[in-house]
Protein backbone atom coordinates (compact mmCIF):
# COMPACT_ATOMS: atom_id res chain seq x y z
CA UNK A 1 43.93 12.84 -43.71
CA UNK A 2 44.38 9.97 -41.44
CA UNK A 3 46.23 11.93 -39.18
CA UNK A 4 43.23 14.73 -39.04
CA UNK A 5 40.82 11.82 -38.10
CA UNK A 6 43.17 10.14 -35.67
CA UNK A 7 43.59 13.61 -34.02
CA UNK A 8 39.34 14.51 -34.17
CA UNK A 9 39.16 11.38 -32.55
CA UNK A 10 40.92 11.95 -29.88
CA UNK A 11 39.50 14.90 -29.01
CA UNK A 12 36.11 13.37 -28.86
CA UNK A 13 37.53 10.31 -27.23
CA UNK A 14 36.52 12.57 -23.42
CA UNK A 15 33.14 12.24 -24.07
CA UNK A 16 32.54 9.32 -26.56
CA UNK A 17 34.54 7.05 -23.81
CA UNK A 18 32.95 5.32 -21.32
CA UNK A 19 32.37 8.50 -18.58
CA UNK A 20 29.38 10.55 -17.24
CA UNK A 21 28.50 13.52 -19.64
CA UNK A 22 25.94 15.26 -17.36
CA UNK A 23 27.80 18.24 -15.56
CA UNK A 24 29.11 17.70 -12.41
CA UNK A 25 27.98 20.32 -9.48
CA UNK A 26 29.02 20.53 -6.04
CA UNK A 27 26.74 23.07 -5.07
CA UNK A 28 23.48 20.69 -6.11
CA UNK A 29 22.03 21.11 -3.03
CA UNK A 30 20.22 24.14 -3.49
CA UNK A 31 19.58 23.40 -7.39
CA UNK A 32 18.23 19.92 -7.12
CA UNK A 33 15.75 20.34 -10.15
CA UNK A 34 18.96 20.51 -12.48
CA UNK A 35 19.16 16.43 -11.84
CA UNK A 36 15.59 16.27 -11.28
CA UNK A 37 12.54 18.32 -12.67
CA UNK A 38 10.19 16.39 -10.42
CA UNK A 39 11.92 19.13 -7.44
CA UNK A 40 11.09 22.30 -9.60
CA UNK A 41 9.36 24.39 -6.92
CA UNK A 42 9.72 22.15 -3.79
CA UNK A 43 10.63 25.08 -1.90
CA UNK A 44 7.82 27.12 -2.91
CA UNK A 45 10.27 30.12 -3.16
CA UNK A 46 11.24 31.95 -6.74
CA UNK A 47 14.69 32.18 -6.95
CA UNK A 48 17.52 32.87 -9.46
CA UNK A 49 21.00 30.72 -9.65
CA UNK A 50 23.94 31.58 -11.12
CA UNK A 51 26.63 28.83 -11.19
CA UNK A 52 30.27 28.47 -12.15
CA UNK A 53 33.03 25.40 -12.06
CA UNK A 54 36.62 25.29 -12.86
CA UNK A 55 37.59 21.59 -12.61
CA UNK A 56 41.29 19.88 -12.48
CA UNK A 57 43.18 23.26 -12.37
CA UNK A 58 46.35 22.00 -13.21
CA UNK A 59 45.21 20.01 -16.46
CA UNK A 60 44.94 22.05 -19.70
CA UNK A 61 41.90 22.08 -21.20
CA UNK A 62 40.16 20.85 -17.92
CA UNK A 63 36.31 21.21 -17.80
CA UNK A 64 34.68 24.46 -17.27
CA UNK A 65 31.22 24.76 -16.52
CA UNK A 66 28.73 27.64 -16.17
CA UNK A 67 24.90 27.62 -15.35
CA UNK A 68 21.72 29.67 -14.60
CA UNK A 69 19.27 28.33 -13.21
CA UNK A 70 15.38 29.92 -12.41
CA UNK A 71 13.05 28.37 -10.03
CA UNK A 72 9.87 28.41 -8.81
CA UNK A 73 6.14 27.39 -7.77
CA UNK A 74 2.55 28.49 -8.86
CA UNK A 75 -1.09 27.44 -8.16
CA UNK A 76 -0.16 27.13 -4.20
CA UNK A 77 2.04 25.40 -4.41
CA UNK A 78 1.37 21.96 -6.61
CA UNK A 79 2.76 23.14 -9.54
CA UNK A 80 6.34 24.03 -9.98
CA UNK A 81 8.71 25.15 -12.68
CA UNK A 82 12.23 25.59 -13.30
CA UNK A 83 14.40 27.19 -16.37
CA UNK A 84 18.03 25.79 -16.87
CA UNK A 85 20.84 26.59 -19.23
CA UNK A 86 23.95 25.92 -19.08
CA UNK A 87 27.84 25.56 -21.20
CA UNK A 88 29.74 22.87 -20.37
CA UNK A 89 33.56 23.39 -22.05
CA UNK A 90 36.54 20.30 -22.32
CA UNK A 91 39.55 21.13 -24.46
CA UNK A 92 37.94 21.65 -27.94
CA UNK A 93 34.65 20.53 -27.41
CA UNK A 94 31.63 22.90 -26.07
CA UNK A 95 28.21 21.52 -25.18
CA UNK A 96 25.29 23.86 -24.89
CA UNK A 97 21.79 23.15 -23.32
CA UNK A 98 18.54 24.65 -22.22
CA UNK A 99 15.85 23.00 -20.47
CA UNK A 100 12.62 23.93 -19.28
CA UNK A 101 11.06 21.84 -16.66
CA UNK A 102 7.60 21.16 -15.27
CA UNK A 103 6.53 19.56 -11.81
CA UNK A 104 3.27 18.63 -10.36
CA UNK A 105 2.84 17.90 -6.47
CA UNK A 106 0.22 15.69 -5.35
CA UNK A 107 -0.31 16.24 -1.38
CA UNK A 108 -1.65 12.42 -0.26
CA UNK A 109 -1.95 13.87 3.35
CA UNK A 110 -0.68 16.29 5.90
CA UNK A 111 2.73 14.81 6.06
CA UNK A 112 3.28 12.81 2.30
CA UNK A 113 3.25 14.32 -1.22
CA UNK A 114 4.17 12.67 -4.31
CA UNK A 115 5.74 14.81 -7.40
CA UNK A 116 6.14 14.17 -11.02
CA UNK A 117 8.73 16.16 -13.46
CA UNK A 118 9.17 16.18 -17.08
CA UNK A 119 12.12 18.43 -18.29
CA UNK A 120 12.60 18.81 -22.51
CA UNK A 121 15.62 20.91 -23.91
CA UNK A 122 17.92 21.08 -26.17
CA UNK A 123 21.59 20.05 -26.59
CA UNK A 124 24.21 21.75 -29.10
CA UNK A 125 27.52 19.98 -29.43
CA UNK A 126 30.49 22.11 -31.13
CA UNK A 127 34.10 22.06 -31.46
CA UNK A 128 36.12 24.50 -31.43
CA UNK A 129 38.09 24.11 -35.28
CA UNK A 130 40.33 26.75 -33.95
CA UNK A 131 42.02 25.35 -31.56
CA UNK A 132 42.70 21.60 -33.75
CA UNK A 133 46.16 21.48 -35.21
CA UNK A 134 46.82 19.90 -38.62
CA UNK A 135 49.11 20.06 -41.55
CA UNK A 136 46.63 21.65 -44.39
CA UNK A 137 44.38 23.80 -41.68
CA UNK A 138 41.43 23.58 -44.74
CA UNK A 139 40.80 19.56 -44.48
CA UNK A 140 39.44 20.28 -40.78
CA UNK A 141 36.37 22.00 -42.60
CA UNK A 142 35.63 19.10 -44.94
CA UNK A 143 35.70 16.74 -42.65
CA UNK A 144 33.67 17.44 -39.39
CA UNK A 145 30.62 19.88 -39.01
CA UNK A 146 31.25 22.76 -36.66
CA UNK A 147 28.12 21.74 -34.57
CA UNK A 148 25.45 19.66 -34.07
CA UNK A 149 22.31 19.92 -32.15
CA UNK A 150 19.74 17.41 -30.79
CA UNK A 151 16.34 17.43 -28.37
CA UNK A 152 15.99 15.91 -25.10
CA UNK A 153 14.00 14.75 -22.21
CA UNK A 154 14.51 14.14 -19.12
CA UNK A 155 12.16 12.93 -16.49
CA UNK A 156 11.91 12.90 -12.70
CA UNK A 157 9.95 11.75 -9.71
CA UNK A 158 10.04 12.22 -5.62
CA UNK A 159 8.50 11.31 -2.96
CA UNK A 160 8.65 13.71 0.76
CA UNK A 161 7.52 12.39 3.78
CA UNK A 162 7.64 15.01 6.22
CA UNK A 163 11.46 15.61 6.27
CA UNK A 164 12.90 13.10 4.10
CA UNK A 165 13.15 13.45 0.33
CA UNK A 166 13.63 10.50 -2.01
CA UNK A 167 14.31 11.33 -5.48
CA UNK A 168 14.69 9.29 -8.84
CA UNK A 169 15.86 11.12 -12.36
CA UNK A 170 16.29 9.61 -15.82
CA UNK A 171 18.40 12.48 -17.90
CA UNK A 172 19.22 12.31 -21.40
CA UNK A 173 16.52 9.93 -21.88
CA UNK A 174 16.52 9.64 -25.33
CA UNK A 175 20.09 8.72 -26.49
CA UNK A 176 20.59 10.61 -29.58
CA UNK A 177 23.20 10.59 -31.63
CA UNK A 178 25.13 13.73 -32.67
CA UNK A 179 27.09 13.14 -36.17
CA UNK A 180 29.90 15.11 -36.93
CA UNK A 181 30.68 13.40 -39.96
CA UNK A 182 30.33 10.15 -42.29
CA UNK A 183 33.12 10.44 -44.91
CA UNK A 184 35.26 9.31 -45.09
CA UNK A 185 34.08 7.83 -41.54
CA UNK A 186 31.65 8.27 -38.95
CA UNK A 187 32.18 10.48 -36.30
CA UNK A 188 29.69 10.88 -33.83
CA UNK A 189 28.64 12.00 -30.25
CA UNK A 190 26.15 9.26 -27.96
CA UNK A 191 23.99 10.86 -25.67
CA UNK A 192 23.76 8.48 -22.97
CA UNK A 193 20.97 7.58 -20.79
CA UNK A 194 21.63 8.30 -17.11
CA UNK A 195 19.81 7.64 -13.83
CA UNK A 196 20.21 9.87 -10.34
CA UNK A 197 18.88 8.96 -7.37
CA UNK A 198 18.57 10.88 -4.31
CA UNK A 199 17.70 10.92 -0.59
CA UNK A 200 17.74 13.41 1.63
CA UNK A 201 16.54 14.14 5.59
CA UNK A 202 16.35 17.00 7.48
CA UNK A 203 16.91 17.60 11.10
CA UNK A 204 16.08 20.56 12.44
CA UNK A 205 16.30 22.78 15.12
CA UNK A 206 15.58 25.95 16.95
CA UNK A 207 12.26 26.24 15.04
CA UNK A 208 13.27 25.18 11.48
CA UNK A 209 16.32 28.19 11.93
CA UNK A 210 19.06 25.60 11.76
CA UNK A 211 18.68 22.63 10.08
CA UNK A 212 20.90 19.36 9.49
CA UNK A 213 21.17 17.64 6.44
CA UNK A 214 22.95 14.22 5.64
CA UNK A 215 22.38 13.83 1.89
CA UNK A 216 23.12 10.99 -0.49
CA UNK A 217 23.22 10.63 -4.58
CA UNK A 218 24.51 7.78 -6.94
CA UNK A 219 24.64 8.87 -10.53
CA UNK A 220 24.82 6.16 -13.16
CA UNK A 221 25.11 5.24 -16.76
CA UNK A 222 24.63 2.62 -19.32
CA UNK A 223 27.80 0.63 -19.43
CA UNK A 224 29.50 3.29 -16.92
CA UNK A 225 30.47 2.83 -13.11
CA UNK A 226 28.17 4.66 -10.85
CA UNK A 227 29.19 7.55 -8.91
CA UNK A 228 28.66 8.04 -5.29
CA UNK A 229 28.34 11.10 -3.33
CA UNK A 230 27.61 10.85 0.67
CA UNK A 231 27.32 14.50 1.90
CA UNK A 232 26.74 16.40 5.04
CA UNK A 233 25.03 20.21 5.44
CA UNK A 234 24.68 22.42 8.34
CA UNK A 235 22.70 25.32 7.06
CA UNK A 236 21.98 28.07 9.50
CA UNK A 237 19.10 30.03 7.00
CA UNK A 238 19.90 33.06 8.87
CA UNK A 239 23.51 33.32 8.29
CA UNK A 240 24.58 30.82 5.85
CA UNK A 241 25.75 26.73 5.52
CA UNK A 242 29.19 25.00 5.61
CA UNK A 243 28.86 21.21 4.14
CA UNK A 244 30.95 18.02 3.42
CA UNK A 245 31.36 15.24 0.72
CA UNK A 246 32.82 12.55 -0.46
CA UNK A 247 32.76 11.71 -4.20
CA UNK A 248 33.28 7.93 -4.97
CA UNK A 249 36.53 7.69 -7.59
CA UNK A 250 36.88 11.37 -7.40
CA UNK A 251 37.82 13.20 -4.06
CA UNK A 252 36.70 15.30 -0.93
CA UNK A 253 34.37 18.67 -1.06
CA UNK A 254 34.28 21.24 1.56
CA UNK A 255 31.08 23.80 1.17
CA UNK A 256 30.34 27.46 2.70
CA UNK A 257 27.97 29.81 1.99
CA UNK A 258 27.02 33.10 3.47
CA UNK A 259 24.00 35.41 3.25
CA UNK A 260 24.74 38.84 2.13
CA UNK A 261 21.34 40.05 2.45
CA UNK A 262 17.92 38.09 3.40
CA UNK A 263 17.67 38.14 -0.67
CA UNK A 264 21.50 36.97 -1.83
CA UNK A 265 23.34 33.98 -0.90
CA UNK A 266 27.30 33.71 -1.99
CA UNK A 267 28.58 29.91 -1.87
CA UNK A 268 31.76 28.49 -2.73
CA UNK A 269 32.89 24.85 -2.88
CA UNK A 270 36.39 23.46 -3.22
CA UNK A 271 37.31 19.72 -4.53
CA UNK A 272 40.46 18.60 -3.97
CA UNK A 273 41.11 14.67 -5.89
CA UNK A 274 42.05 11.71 -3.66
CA UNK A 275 43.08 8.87 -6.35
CA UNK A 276 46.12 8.18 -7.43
CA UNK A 277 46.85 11.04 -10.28
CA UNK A 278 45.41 14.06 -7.32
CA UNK A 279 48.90 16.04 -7.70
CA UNK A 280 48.92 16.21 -11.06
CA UNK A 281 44.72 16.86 -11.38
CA UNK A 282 45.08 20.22 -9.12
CA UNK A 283 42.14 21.19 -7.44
CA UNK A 284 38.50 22.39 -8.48
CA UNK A 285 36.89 25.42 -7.51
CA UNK A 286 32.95 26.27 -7.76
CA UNK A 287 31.35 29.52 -7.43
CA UNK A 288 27.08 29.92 -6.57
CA UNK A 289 25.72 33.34 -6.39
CA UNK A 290 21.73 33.08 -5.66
CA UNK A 291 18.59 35.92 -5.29
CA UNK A 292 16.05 35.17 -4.00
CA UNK A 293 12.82 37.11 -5.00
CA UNK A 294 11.11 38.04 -1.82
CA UNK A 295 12.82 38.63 1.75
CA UNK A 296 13.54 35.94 3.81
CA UNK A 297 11.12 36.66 6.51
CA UNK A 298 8.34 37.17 3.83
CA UNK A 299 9.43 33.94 2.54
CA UNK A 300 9.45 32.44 6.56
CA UNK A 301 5.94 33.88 6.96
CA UNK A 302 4.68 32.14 4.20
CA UNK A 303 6.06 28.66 5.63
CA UNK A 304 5.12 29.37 9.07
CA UNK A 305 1.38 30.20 7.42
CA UNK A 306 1.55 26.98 5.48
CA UNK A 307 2.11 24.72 8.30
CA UNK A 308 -0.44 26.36 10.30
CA UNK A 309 -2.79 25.85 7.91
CA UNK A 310 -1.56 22.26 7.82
CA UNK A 311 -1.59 22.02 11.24
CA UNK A 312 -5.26 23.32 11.31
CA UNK A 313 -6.17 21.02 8.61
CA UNK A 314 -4.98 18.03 11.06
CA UNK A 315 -6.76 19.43 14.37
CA UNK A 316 -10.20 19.90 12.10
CA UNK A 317 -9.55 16.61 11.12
CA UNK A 318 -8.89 14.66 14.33
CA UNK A 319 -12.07 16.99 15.62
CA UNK A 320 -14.12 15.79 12.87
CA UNK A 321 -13.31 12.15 13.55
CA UNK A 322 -13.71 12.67 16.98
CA UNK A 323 -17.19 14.07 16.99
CA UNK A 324 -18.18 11.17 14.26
CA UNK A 325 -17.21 8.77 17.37
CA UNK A 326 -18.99 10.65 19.72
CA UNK A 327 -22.33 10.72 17.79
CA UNK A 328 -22.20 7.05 16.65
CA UNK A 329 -21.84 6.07 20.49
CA UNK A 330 -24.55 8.36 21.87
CA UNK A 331 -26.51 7.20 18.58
CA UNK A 332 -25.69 3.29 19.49
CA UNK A 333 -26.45 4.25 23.29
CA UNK A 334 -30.42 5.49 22.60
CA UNK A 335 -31.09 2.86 20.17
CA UNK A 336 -30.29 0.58 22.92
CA UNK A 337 -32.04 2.51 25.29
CA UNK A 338 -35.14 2.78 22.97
CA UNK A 339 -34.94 -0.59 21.87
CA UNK A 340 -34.89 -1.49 25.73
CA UNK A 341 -38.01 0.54 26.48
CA UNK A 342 -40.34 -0.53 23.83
CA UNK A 343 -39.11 -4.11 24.64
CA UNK A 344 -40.33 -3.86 28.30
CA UNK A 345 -43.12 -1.89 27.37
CA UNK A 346 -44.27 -5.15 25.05
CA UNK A 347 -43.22 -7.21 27.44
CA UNK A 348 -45.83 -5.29 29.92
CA UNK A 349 -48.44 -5.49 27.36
CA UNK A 350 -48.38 -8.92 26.29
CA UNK A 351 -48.57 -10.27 30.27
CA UNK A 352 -51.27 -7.89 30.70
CA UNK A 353 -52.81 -9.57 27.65
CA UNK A 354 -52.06 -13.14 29.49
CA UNK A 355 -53.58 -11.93 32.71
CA UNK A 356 -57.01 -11.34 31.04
CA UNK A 357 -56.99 -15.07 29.46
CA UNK A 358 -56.00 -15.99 32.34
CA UNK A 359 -59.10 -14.31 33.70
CA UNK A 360 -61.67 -15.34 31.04
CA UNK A 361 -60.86 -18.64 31.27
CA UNK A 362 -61.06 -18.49 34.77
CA UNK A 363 -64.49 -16.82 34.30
CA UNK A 364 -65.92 -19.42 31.80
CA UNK A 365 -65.01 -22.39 34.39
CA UNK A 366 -66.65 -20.74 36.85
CA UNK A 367 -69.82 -20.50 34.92
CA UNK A 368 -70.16 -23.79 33.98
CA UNK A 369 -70.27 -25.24 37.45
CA UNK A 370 -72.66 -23.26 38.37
CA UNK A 371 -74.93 -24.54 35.99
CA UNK A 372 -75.41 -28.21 36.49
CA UNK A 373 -78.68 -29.02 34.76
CA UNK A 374 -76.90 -28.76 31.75
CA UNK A 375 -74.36 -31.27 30.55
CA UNK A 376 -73.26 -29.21 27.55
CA UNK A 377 -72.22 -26.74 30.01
CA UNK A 378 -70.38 -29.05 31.88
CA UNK A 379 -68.18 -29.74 29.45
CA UNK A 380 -67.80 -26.30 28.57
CA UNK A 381 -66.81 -25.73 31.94
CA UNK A 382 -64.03 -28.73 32.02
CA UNK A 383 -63.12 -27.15 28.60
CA UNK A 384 -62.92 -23.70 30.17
CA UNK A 385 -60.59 -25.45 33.03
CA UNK A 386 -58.40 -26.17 29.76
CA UNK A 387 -58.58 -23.42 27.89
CA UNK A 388 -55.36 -21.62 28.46
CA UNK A 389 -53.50 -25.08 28.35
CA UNK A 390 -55.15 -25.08 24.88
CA UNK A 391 -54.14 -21.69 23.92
CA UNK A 392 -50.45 -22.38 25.14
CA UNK A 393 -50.44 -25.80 23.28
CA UNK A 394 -51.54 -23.99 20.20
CA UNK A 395 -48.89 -21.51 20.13
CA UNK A 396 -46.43 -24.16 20.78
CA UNK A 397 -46.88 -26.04 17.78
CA UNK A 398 -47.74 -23.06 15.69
CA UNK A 399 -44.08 -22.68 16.40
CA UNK A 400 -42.75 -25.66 16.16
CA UNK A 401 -45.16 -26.62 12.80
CA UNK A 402 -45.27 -23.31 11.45
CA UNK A 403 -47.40 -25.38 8.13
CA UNK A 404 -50.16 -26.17 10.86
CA UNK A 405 -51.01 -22.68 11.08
CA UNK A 406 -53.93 -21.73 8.99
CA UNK A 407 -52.42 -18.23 8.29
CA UNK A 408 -49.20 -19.74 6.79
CA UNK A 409 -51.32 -21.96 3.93
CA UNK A 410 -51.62 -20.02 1.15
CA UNK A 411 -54.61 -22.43 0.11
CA UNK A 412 -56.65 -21.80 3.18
CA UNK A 413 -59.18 -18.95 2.41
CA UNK A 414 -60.46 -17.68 6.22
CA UNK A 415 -63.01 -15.62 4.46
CA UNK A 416 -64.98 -12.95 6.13
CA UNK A 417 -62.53 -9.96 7.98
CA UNK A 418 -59.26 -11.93 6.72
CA UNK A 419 -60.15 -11.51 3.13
CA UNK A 420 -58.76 -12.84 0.34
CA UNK A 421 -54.99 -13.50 -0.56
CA UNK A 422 -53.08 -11.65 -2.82
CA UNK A 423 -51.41 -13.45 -5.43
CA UNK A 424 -48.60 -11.12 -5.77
CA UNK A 425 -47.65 -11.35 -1.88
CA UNK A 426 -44.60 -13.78 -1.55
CA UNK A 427 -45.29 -13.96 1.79
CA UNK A 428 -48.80 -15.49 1.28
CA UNK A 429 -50.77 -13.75 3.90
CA UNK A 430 -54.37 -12.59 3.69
CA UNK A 431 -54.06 -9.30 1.84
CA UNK A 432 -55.80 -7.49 4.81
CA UNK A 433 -52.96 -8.24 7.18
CA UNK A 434 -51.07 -7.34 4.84
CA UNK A 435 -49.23 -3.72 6.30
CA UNK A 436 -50.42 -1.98 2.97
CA UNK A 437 -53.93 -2.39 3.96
CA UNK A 438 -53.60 -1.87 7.43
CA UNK A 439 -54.73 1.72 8.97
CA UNK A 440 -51.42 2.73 11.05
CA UNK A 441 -52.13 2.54 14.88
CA UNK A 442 -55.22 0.50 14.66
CA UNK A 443 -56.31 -2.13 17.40
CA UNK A 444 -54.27 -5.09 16.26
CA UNK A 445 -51.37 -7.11 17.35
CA UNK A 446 -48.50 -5.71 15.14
CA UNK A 447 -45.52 -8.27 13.66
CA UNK A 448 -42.71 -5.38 14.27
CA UNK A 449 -39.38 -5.19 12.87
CA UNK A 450 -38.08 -1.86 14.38
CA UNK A 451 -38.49 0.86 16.55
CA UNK A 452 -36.92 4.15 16.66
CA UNK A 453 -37.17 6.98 19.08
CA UNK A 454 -36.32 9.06 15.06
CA UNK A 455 -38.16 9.11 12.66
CA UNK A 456 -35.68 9.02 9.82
CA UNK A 457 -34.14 6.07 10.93
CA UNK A 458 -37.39 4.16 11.09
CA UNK A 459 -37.88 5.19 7.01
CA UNK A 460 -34.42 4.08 6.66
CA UNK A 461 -35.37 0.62 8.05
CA UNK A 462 -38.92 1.07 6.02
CA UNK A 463 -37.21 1.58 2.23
CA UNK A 464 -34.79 -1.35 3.24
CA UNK A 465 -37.49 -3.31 4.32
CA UNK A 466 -39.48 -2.42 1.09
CA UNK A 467 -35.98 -2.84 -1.40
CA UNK A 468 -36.24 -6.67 -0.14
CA UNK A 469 -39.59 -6.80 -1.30
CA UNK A 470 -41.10 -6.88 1.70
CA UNK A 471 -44.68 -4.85 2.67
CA UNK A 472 -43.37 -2.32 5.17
CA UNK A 473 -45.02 0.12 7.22
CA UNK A 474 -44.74 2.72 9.61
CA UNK A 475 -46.77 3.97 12.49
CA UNK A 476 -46.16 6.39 15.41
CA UNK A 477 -47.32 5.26 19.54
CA UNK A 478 -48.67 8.11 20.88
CA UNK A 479 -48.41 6.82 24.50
CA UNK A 480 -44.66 6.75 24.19
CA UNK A 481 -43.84 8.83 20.96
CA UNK A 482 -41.98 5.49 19.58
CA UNK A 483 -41.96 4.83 15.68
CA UNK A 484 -43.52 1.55 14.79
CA UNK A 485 -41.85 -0.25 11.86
CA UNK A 486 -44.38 -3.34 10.89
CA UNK A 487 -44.65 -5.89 8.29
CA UNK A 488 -48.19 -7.60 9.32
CA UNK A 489 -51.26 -7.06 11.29
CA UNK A 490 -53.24 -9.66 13.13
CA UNK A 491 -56.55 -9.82 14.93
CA UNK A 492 -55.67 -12.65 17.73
CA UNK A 493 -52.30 -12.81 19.18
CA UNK A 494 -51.43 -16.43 18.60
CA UNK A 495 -51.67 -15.24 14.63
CA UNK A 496 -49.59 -12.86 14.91
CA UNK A 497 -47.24 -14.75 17.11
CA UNK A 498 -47.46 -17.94 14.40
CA UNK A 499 -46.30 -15.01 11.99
CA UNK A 500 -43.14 -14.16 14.08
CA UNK A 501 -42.37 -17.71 14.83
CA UNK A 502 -42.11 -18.59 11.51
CA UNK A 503 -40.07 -15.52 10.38
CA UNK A 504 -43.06 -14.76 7.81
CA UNK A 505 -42.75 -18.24 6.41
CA UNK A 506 -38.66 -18.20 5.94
CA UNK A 507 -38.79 -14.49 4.17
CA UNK A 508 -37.11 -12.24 7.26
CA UNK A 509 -33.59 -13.07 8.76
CA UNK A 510 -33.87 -10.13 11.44
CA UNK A 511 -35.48 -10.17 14.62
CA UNK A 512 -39.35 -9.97 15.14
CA UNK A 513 -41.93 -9.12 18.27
CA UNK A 514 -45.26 -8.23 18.40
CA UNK A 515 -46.78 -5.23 19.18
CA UNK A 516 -50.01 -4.56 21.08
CA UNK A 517 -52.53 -1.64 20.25
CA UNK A 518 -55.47 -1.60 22.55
């Protein structure tokens, strides 16, 4: 009995020991998803893949692998699929597994997409009770189970940024164990976790015909030495590919592949070993047979239309942007304009307004000196000689004292046409200067906070005005066409202009002027 053991053991001891269980390809390139469900329909093409590898000829019992493979894309595109099965053979032991893999593809923009992969199968481990040698052929049969089966999961994720793929893969995930046996001692199978990562760019040339491909994966394990592989492919899509690698701790690859038809592609890899124990290894030798459903120019047509729709995406884009530009400047360019025009046009109205109190005073001086017998009017007259001085000196310190102003003291009542205050009004004005209570376009001098040549954008600045709990208005200049947007509404200039200077007793930040109606 301890012979059977010692010999079971041993024939486990390939895969139990500390070495990479995954199967080895040499053909990966054109079946990435097998490492990686996040690639499942990357190339947007269905396609069927039909693998086989003889490794380490001249060992008995060497590996032997076989595989098919189905890939392929739906939903334009952003979701991809992929079936895999394969048998993976060493000496007495056979492993078993099919997979079925889903990927989702998440464009970020014209040139970057992000993909996600989740891959669940299952894994049957046998061994093949035949081929053991003991003394009493029976105590094989109570020992070990014939075969064993576990689920799996693997997982995958990539990133492509125009040309260049970066790939990361977790197989095996879960690290079952497979038991064989537990009397009269344990003999199991570990799944080990393993991690691939991958990177990958693309030259190309001659409009995407010919395209060059340096290519680079490191496989790892827990508690195992990572593997290295640091290819080179030259694949001419018309005719077929011929491709290098090196394989850290293993050997050299040499790769050709020829088209048969635009639907069938015949590849063939050969591995020779490079370490110390090469001559007595042998070589390896790897078959791929792959169809492709649809022709190859169908399948070109359908790339070319894809990045001509990307292309046209990117031009409607840039077009977009470029008439948003175009319409903010000639937007910023009127309001300037407009803004300059109903300036100048204030400007104009308010030194016309000077002009005639200029004039009045002017006339009430006169008056008085022509009247002599009366001393009253004397002094009217030196007080008419004053009377602009006055007005100026008014506004000055209605600026500088903005409290001094009888329209900014909320406990001054003028009575008569200035009514009453409104106790709600935080800006403690009269209530009929108040732009509420004001008939738009009336004679008045106007505290304005806008003007727009559009009338939408003077609501805009009305409802802002209004959200700040301010009393906005709006009315429209039919000499000039001009939208009016105005908080108050004063009889006498030098009230309105005390309003203005005093940025409506500390409530308004923006800029102010004062608008004259005639």
């Amino acid at each position: 009995m301890k012979k059977l053991i010692l010999l079971i053991g041993l024939g486990l001891m390939a895969t139990v020991s500390k070495a990479q269980q995954i199967p080895l390809y040499s053909n990966y390139f054109f079946t990435p998803y097998i490492y990686n469900p996040s690639l499942s329909g990357a190339s947007g093409v269905t396609e069927a893949t039909i693998l086989h590898r003889r490794q380490w000829t001249g060992i008995q019992g060497s590996p032997e692998t076989s595989a098919l493979a189905v890939n392929g894309s739906m939903n334009d595109g952003s979701v991809g699929w992929s079936v895999y099965g394969f048998s993976d053979k060493t000496d007495i032991l056979n492993r078993i597994g099919v997979y079925g893999n889903y990927a989702y593809h998440v464009q970020l923009s014209d040139d970057i997409s992000l993909s996600g992969g989740l891959g669940a199968g299952y894994i049957n481990q046998s061994i093949d009770q035949g081929a053991t040698r003991a003394r009493d052929a029976g105590d094989v049969f109570t020992v070990v189970a014939p075969n064993r089966g576990t689920f799996d999961v693997n997982l995958g994720l990539s990133l492509m940024v125009r040309d260049f793929t970066l790939g990361f893969a977790a197989p095996q995930l879960l690290s079952q164990n497979v038991n064989y046996a537990t009397n009269p001692s344990d003999i199991n199978y570990n799944l080990i976790r393993h991690y691939v990562a991958s990177a990958q760019y693309d030259f190309k040339f001659a409009g995407d015909k010919q395209v060059l491909s340096p290519i680079v994966m490191v496989r790892a394990a827990e508690a195992v030495p990572f593997q290295l592989d640091a290819g080179l492919l030259y694949n001419m899509v018309e005719y077929g590919y011929i491709g290098a690698m090196f394989r850290s701790d293993y050997g050299v690859t040499a790769n050709i592949g020829v088209n048969l038809s635009e639907q069938l592609t015949l590849g063939y890899a050969y591995d020779f070993s490079t370490n110390t124990y090469a001559s007595n290894f042998g070589t390896s030798h790897e078959f791929m047979l792959t169809y492709r459903f649809g022709s190859n120019k169908d399948n070109e047509r359908m790339q070319n239309e894809i990045k001509r729709l990307k292309l046209m995406q990117r031009r409607q884009k840039d077009e977009v942007e470029e008439t948003v530009d175009e319409k903010l400047k000639e937007f910023k360019d009127s309001y300037k304009d407009e803004m300059a025009k109903a300036l100048e046009e204030e400007k104009q109205k308010m030194q016309a307004e000077l002009e005639r109190m200029k004039a009045e005073a002017g006339q009430n001086m006169n008056n008085s000196n022509n009247n002599p017998s009366n001393q009253n009017n004397n002094n009217a007259g030196n007080d008419g000689r004053n009377n602009l001085q006055n007005l100026q000196d008014q506004r000055n310190n209605n600026v500088n004292n903005p409290n001094n102003n009888p329209n900014n003291n909320p406990n001054t009542n003028q009575g008569g046409d200035q009514g009453n205050f409104n106790a709600n009004n935080p800006q403690n004005y009269p209530s009929n200067n108040m732009a509420s209570n004001v008939t738009p376009g009336s004679p008045g001098y106007y505290v304005t906070a806008g003007v727009f040549g559009n009338q939408a954008n003077a609501t805009r600045l009305m409802n802002n005005l209004r959200s700040q709990g301010l009393d906005a208005q709006i009315f429209q200049d039919r000499g000039n066409n001009f939208f009016y947007v105005y908080l108050l509404q004063f009889q006498s200039y030098q009230e309105a202009d005390g309003a203005k200077a005093s940025n409506l007793n500390g409530r308004y930040t923006g800029d102010l002027w004062i608008k004259i109606v005639n």
